[in-house]
N, C-alpha and C. Protein backbone atom coordinates (compact mmCIF):
# COMPACT_ATOMS: atom_id res chain seq x y z
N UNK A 1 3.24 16.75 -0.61
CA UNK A 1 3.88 15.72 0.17
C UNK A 1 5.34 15.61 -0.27
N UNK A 2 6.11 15.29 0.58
CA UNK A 2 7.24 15.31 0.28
C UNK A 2 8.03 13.95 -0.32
N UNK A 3 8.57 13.89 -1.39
CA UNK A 3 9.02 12.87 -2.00
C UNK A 3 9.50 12.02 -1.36
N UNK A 4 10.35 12.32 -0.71
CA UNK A 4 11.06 11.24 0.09
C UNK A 4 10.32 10.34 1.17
N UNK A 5 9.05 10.63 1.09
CA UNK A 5 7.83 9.57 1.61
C UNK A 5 7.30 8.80 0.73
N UNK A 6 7.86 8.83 -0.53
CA UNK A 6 7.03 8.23 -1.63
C UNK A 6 8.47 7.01 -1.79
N UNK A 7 9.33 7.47 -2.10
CA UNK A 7 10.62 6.27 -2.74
C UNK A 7 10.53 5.02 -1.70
N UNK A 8 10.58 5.57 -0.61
CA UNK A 8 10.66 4.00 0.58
C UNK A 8 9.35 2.61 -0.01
N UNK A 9 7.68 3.59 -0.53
CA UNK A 9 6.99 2.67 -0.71
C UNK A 9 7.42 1.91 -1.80
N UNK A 10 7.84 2.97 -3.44
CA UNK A 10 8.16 2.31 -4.34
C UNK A 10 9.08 1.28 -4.31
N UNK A 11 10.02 1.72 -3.37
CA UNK A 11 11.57 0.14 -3.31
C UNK A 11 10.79 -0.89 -2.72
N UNK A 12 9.95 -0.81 -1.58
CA UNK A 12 9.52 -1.71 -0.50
C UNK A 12 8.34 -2.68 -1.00
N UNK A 13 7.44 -2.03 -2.32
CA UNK A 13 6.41 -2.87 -3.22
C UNK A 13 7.54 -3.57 -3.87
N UNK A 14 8.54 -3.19 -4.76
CA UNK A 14 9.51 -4.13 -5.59
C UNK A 14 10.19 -4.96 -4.81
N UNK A 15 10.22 -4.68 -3.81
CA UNK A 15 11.18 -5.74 -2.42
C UNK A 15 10.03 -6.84 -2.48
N UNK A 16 9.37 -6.75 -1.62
CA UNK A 16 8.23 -7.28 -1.09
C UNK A 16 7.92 -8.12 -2.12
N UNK A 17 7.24 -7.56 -3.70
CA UNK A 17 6.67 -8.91 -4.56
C UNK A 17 7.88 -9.76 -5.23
N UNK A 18 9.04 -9.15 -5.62
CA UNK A 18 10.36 -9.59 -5.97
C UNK A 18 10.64 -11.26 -4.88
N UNK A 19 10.66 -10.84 -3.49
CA UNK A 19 11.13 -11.45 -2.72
C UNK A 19 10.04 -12.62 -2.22
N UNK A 20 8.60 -12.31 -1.91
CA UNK A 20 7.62 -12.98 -1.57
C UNK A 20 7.18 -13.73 -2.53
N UNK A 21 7.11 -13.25 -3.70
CA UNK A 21 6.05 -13.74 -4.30
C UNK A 21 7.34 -13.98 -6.24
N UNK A 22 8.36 -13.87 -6.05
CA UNK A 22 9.04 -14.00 -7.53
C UNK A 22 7.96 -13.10 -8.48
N UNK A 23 7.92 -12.19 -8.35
CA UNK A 23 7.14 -11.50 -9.44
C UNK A 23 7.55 -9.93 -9.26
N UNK A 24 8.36 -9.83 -10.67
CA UNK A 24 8.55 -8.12 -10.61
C UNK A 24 7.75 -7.58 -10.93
N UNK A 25 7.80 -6.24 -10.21
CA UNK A 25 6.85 -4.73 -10.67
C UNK A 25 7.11 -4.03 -11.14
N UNK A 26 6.51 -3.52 -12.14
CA UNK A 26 7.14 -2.35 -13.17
C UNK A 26 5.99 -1.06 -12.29
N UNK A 27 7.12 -0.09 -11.84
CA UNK A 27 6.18 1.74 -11.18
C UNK A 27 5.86 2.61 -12.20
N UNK A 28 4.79 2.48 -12.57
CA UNK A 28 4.50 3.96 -13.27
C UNK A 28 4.72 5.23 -12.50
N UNK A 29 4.15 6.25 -13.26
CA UNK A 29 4.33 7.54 -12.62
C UNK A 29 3.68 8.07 -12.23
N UNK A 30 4.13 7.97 -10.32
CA UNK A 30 3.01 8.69 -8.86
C UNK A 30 2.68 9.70 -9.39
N UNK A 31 0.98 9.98 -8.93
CA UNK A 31 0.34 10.92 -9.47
C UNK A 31 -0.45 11.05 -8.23
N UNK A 32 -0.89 12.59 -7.93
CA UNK A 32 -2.17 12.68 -6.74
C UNK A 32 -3.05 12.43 -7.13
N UNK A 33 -4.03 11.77 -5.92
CA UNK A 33 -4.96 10.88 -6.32
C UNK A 33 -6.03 11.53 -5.99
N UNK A 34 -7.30 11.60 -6.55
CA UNK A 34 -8.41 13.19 -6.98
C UNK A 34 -9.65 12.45 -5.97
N UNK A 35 -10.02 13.09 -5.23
CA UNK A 35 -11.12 12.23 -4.56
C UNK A 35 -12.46 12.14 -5.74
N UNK A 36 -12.99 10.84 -5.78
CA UNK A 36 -13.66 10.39 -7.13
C UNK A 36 -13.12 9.52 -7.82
N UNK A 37 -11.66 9.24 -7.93
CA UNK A 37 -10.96 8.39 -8.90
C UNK A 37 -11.54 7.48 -8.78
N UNK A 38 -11.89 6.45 -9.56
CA UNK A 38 -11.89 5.22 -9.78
C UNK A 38 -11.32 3.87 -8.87
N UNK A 39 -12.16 3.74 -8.07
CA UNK A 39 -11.55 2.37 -7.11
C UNK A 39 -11.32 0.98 -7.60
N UNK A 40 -10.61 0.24 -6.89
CA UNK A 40 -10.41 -1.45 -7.60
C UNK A 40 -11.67 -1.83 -6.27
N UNK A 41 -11.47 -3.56 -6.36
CA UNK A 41 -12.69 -4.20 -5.53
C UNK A 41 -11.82 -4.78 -4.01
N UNK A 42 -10.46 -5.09 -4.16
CA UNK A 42 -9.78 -5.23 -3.08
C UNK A 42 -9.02 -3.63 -2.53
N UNK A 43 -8.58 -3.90 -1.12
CA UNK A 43 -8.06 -2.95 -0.77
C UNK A 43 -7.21 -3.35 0.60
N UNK A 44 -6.48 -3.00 0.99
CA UNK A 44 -5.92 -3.08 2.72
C UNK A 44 -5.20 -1.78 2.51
N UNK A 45 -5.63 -1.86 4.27
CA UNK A 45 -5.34 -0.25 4.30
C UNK A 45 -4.38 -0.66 5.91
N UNK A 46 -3.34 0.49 6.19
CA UNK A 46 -2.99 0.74 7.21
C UNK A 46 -2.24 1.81 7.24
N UNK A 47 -2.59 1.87 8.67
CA UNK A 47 -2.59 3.42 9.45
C UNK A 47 -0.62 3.32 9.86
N UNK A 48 -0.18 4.65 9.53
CA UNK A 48 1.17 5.24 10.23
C UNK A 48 0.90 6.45 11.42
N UNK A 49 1.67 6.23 12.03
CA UNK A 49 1.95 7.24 13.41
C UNK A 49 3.24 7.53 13.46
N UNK A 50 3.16 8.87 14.74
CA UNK A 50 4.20 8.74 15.20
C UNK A 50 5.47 10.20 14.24
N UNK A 51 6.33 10.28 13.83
CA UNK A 51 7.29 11.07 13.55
C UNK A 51 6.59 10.81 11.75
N UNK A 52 6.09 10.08 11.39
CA UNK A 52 5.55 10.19 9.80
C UNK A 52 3.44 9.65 10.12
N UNK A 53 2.72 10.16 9.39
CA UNK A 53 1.61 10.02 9.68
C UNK A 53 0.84 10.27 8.68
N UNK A 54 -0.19 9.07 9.13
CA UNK A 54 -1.17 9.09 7.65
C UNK A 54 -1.70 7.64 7.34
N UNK A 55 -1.75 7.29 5.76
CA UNK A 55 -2.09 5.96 5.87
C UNK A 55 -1.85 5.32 4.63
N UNK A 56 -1.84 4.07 4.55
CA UNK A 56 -1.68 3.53 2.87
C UNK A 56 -2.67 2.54 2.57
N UNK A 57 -2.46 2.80 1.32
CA UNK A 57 -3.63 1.31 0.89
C UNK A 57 -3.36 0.53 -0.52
N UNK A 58 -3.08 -0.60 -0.49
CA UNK A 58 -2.95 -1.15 -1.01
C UNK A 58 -4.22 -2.31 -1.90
N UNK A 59 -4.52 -1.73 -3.35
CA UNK A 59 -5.60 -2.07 -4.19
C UNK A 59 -5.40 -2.26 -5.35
N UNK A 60 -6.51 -3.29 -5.63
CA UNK A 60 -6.53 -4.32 -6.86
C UNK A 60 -7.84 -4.42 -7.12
N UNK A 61 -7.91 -4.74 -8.19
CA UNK A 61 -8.68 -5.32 -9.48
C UNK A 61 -8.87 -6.44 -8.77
N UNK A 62 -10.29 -7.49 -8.68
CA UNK A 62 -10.14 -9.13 -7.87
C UNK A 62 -9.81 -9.93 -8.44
N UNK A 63 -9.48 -9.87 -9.74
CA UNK A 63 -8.34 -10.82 -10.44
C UNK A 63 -7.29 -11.00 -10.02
N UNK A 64 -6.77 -9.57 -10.15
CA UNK A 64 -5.43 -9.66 -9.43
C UNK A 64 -4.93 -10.23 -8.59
N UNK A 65 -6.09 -9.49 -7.45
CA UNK A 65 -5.81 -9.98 -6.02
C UNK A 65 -5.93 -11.73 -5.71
N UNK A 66 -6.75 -12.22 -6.67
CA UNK A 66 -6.73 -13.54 -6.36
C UNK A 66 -5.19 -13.98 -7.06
N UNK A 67 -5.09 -13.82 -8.17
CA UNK A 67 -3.46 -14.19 -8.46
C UNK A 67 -2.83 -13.68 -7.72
N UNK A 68 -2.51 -12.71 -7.01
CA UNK A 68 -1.20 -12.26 -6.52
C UNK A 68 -1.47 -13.13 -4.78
N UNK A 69 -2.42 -13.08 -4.28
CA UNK A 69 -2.65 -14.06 -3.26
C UNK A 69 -2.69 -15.68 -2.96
N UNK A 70 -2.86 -16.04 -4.32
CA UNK A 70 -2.80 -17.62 -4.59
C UNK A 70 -1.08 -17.32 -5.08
N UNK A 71 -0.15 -16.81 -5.12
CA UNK A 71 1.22 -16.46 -5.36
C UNK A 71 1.90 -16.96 -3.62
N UNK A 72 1.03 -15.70 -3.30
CA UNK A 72 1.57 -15.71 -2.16
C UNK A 72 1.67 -16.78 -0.86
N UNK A 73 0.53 -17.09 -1.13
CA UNK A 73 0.43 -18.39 0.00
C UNK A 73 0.07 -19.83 -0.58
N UNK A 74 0.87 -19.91 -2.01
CA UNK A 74 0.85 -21.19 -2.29
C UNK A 74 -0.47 -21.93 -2.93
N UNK A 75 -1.30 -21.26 -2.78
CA UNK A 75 -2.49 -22.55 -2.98
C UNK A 75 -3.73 -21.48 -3.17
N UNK A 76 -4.74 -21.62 -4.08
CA UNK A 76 -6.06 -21.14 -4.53
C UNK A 76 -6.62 -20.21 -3.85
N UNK A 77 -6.79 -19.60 -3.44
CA UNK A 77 -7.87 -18.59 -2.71
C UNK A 77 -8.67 -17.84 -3.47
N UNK A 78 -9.95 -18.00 -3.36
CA UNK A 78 -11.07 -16.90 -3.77
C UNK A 78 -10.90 -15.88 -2.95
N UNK A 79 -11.76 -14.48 -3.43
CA UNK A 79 -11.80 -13.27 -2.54
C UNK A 79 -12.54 -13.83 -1.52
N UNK A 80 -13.65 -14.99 -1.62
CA UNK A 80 -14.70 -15.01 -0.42
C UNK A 80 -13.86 -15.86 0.65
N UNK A 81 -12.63 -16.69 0.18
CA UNK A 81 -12.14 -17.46 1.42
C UNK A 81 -11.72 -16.46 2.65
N UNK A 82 -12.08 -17.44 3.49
CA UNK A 82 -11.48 -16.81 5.09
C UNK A 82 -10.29 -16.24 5.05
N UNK A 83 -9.10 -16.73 4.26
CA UNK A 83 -8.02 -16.48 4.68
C UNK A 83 -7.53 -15.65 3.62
N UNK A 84 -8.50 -15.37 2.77
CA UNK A 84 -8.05 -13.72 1.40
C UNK A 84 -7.44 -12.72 2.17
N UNK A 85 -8.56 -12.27 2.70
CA UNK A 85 -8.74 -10.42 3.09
C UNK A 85 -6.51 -10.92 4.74
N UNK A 86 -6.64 -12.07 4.84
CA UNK A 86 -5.57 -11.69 5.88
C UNK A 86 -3.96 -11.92 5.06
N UNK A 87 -4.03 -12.20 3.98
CA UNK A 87 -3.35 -12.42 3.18
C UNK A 87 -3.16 -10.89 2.55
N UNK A 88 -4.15 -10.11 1.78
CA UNK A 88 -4.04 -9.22 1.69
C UNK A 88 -3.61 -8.28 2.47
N UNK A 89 -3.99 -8.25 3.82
CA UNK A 89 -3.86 -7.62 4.99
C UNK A 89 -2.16 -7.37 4.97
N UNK A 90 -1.74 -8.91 5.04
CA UNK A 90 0.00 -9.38 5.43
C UNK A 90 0.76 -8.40 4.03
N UNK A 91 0.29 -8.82 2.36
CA UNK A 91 1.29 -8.01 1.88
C UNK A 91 1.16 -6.22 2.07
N UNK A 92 0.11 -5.83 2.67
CA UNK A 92 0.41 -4.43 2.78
C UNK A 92 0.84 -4.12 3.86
N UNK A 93 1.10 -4.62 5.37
CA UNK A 93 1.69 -4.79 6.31
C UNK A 93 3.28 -4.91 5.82
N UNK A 94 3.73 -5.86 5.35
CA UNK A 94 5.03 -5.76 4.77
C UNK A 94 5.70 -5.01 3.65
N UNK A 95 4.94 -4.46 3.03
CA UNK A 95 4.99 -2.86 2.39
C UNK A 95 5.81 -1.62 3.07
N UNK A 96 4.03 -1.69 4.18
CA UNK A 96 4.63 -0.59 4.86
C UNK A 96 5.55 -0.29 5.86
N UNK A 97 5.66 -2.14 6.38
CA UNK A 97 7.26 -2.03 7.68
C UNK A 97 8.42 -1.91 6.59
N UNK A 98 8.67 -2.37 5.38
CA UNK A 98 9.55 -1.67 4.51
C UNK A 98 10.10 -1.19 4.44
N UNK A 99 8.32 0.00 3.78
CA UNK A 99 9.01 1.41 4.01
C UNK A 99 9.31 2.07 5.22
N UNK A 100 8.63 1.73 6.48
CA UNK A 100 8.82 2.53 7.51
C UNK A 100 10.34 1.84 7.83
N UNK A 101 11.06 1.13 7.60
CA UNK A 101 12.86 0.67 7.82
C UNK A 101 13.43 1.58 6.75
N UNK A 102 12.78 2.59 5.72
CA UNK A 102 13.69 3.19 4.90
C UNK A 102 13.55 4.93 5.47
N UNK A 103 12.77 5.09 6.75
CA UNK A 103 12.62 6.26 7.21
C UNK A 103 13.80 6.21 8.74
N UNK A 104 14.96 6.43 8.52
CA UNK A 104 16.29 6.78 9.13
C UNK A 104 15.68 7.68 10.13
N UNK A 105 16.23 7.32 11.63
CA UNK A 105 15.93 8.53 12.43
C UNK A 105 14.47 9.06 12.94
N UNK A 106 13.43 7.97 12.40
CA UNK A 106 12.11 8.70 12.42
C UNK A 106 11.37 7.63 13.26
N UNK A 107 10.95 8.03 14.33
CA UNK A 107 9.77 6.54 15.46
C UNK A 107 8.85 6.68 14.47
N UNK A 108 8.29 5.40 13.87
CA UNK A 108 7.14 4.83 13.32
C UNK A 108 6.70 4.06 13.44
N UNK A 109 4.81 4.07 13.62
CA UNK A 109 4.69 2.52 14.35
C UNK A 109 3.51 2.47 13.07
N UNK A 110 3.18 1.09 12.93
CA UNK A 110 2.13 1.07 11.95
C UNK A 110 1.21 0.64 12.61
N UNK A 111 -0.47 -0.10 11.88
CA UNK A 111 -1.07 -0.53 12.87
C UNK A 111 -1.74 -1.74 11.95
N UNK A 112 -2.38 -2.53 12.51
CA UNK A 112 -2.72 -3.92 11.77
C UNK A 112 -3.51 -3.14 10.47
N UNK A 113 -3.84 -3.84 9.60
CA UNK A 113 -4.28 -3.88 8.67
C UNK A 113 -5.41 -4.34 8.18
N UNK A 114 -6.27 -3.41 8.02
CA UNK A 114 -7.64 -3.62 7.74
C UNK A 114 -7.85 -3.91 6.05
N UNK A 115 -8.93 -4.64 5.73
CA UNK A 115 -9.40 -5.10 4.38
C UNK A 115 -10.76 -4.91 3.94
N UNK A 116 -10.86 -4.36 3.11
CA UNK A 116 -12.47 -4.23 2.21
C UNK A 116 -12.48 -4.54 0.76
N UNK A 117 -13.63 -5.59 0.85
CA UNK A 117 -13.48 -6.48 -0.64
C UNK A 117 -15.02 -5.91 -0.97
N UNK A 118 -14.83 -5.48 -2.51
CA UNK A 118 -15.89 -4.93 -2.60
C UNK A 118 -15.91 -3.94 -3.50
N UNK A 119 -16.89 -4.52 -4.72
CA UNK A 119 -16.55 -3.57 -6.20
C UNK A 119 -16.46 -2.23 -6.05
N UNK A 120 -15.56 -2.12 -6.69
CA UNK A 120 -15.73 -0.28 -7.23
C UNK A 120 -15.63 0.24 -5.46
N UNK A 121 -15.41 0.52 -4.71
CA UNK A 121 -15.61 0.95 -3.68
C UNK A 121 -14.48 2.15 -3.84
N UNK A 122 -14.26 3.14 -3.21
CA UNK A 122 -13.73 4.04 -2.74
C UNK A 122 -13.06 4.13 -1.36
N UNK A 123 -11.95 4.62 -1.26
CA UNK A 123 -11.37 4.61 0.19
C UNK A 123 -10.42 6.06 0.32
N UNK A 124 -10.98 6.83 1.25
CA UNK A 124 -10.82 8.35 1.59
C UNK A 124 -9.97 7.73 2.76
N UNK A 125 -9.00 8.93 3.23
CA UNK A 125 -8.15 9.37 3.96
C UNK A 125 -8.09 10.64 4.83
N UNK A 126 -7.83 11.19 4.92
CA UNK A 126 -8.11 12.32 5.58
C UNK A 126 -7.81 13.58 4.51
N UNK A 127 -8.50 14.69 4.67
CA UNK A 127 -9.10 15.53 3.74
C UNK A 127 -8.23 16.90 3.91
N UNK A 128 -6.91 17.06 4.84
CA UNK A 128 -5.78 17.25 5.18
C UNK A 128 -4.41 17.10 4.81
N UNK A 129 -4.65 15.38 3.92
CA UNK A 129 -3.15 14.86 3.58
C UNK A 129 -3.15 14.64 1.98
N UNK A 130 -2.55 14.81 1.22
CA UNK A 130 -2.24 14.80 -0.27
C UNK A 130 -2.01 13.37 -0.48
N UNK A 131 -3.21 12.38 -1.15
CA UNK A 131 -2.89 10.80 -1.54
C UNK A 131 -2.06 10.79 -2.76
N UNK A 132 -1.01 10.26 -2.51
CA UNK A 132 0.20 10.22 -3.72
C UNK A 132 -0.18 8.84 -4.11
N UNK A 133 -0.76 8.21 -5.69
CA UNK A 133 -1.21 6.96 -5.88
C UNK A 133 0.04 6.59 -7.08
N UNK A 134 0.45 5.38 -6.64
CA UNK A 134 1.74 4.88 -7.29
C UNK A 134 1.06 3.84 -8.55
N UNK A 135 1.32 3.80 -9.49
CA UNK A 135 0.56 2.57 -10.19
C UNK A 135 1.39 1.79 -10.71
N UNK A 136 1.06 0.30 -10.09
CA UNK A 136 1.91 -0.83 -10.07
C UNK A 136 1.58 -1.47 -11.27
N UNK A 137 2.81 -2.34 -12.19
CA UNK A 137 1.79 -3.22 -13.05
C UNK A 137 2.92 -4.67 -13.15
N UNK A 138 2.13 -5.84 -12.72
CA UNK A 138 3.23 -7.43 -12.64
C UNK A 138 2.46 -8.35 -14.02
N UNK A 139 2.65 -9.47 -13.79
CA UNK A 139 2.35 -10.37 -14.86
C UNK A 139 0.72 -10.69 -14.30
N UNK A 140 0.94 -10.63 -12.59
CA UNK A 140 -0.90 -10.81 -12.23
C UNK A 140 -1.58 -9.78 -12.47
N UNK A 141 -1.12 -8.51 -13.45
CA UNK A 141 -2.15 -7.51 -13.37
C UNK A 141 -1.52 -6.26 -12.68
N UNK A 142 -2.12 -5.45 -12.67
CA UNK A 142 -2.10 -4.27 -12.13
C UNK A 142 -2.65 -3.93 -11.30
N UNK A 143 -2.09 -2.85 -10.23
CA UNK A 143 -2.64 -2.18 -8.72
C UNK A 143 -2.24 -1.32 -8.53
N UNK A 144 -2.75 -1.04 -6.97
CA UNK A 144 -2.20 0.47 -6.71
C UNK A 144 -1.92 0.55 -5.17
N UNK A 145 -0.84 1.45 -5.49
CA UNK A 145 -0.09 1.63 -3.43
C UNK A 145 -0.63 2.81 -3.73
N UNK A 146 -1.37 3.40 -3.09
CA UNK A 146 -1.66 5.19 -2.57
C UNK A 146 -1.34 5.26 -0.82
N UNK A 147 -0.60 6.60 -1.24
CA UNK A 147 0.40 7.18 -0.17
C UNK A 147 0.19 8.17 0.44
N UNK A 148 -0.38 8.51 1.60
CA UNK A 148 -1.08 9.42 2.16
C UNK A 148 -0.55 10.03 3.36
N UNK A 149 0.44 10.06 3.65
CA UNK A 149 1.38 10.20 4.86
C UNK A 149 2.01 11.91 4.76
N UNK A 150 2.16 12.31 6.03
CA UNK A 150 2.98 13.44 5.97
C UNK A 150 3.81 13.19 7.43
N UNK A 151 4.39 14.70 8.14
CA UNK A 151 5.10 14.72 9.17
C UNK A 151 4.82 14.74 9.91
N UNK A 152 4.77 13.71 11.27
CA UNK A 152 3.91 13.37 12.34
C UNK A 152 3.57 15.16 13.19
N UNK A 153 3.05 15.31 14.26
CA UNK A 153 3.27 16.36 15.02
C UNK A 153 4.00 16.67 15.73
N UNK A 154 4.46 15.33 16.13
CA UNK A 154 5.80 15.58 17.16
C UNK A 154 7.18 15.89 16.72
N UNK A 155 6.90 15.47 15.07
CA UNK A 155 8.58 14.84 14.61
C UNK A 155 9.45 16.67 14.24
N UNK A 156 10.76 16.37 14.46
CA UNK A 156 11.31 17.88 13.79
C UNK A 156 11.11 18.03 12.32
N UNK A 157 11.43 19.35 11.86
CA UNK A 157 11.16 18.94 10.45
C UNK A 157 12.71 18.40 9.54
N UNK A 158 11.94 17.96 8.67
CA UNK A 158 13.30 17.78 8.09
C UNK A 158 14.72 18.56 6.94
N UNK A 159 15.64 18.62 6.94
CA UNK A 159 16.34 18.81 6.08
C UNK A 159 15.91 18.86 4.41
N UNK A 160 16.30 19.64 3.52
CA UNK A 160 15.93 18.69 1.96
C UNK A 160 17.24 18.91 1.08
């Protein structure tokens, strides 16, 4: 995968919790992600199209996710409340419009954002695209952006 699909997510997670939520992120170092790895219990996932393609997902530990979501919208949430999984949903949605504003020149559309709460679970992508997994770590804990995107079919290729 080509790097320059990876930097837009890394600025756009430090944007995003910096700005939403007052809480910096320290990026470890993106590594491909091995089908088998080790899953967290939260997740949101959404789909890219278009001139870049593929998908991301954004996952946590349910500690986390309950701190970084009771951050976000002010007030307590368990994983089981109604309004978790759309909360979760929203910060990986604003992730990835982010990053898709740091892709110059390229039509990208994203698509709502789906959520699965639920230990240890696993979340595959297509068996085609190289998952680049970023590992995040804030004061609520640690997570993970995995990056699964390549060059749409339509799009030209690019320059490097």
């Amino acid at each position: 995968m080509d790097q320059s699909y990876i930097i837009p997510f890394i600025k756009s997670v430090q944007n995003v919790f910096e700005t939403m939520l007052q809480l910096p992120v320290q990026i470890g170092q993106p590594e491909i992600k091995h089908p088998g790895d080790s899953g967290h219990d939260v997740s949101a996932i959404i789909g890219m199209s278009g001139d870049v393609d593929g998908s991301v997902v954004l996952s946590f530990p349910t500690a986390t996710a309950v701190r970084i979501v009771s951050l976000f919208t002010g007030t307590e949430l368990e994983a089981n409340h109604e309004d978790f999984a759309d909360a979760v949903g929203e910060l990986v949605n604003m992730i990835s419009g982010g990053a898709k504003a740091q892709f110059p020149g390229k039509n990208v559309s994203i698509s709502c954002p789906s959520v699965v709460v639920g230990q240890s679970h696993q979340v595959y992508g297509r068996k085609d695209v190289v998952a680049i997994c970023i590992p995040c770590d804030s004061d609520c804990g640690q997570f993970n952006v995995e990056v699964s995107i390549r060059q749409g079919a339509g799009s030209p290729a690019t320059a490097s």
